[in-house]
N, C-alpha and C. Protein backbone atom coordinates (compact mmCIF):
# COMPACT_ATOMS: atom_id res chain seq x y z
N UNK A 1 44.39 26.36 17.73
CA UNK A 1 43.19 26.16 18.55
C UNK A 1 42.51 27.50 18.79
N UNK A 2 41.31 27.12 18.38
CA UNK A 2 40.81 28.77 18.61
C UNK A 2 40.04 28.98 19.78
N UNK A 3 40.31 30.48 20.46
CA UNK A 3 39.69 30.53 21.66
C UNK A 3 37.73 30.58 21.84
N UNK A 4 37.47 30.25 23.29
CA UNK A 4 36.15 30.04 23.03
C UNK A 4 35.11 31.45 23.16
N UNK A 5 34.15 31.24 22.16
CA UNK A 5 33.86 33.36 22.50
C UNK A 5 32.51 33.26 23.48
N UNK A 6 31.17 32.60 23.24
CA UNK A 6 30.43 32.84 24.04
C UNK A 6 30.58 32.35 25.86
N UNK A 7 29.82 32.35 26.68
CA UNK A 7 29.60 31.85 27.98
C UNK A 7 29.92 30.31 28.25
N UNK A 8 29.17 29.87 27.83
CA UNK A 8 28.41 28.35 27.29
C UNK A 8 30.07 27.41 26.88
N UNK A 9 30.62 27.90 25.42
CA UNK A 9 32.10 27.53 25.19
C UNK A 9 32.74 27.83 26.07
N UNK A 10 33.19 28.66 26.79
CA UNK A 10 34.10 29.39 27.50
C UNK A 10 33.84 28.20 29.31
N UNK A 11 32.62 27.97 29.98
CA UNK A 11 32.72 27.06 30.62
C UNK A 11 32.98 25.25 30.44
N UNK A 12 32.62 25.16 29.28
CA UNK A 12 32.65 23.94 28.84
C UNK A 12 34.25 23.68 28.47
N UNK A 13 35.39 24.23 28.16
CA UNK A 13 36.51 24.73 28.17
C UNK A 13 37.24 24.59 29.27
N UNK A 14 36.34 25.60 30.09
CA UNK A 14 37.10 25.52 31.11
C UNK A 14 36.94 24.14 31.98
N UNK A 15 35.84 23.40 31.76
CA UNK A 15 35.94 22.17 32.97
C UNK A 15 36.70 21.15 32.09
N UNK A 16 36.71 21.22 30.63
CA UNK A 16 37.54 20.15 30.11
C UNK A 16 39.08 20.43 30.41
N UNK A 17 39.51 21.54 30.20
CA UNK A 17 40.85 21.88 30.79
C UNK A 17 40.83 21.23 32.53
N UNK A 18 40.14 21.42 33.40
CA UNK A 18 40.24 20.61 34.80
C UNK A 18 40.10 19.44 34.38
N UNK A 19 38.74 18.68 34.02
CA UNK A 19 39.12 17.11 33.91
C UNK A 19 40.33 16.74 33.67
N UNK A 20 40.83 17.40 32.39
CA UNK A 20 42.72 17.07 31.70
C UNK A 20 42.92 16.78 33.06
N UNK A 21 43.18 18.40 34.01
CA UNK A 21 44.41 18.56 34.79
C UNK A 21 43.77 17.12 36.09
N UNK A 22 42.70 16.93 36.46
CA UNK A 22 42.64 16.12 37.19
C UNK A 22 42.97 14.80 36.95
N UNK A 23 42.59 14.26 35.62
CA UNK A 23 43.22 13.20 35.08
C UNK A 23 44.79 12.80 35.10
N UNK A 24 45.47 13.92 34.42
CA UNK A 24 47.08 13.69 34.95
C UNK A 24 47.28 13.97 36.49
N UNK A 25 46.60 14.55 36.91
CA UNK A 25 47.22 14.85 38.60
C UNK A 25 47.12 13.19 39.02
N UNK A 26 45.74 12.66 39.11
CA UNK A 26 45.80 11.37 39.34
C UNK A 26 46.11 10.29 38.93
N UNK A 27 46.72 10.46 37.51
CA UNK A 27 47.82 9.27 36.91
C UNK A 27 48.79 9.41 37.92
N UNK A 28 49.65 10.93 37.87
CA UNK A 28 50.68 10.80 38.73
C UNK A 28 50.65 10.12 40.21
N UNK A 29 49.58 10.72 40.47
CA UNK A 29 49.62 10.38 41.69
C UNK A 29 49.80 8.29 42.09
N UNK A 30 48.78 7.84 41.06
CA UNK A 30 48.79 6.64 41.36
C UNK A 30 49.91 5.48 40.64
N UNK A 31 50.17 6.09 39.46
CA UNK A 31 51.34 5.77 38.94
C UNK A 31 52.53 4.90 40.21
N UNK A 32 52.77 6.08 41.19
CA UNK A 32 53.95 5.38 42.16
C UNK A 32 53.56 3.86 42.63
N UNK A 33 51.95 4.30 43.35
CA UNK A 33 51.94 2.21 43.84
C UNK A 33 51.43 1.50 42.42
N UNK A 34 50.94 1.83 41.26
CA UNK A 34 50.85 0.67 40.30
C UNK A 34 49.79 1.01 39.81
N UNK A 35 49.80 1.15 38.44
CA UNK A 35 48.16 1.71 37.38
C UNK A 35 48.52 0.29 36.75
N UNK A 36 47.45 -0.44 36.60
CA UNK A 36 46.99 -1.56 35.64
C UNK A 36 46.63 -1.11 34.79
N UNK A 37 44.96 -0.34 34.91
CA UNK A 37 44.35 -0.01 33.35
C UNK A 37 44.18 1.47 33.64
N UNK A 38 44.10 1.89 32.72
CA UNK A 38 43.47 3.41 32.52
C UNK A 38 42.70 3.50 31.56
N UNK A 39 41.13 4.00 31.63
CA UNK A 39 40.22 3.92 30.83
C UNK A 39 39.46 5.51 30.46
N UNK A 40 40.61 6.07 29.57
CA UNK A 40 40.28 7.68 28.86
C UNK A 40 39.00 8.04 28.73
N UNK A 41 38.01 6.96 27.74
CA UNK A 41 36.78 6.97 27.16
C UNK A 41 35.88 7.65 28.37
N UNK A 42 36.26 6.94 29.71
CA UNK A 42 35.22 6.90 30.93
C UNK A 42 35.58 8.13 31.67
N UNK A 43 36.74 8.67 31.56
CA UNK A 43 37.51 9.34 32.57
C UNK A 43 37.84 8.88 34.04
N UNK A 44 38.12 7.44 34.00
CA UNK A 44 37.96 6.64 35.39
C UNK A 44 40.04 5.94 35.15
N UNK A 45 39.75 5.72 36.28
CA UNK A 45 41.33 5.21 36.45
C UNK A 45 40.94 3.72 37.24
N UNK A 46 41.10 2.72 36.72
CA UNK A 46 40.94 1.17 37.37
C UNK A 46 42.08 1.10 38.05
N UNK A 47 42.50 1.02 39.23
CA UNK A 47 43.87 0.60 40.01
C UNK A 47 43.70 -0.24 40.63
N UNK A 48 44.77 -0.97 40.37
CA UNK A 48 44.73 -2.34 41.61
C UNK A 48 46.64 -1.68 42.39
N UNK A 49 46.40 -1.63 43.65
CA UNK A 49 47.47 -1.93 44.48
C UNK A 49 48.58 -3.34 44.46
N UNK A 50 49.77 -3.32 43.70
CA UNK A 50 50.30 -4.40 43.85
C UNK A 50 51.31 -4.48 44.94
């Protein structure tokens, strides 16, 4: 993977690296009471509480 050289790459990088990390933070998180769907495409997490 090659690193990003201008401004522009280098932020766009960096917020896709956060989405990632927010995405798994909040699988984990919701994982314990119950994930039904998870929808990557959207970056949204559908949960229903069972």
């Amino acid at each position: 993977m090659r690193l990003p050289t201008n401004i522009f790459e280098i932020a766009d990088f960096l917020t896709f690296e956060r989405r990632i990390q927010v995405i798994i933070l909040t699988f984990l998180n919701f994982e314990n009471m119950g994930v039904v769907l998870w929808v990557p495409n959207n970056f949204k997490l559908n949960v229903k509480f069972l």
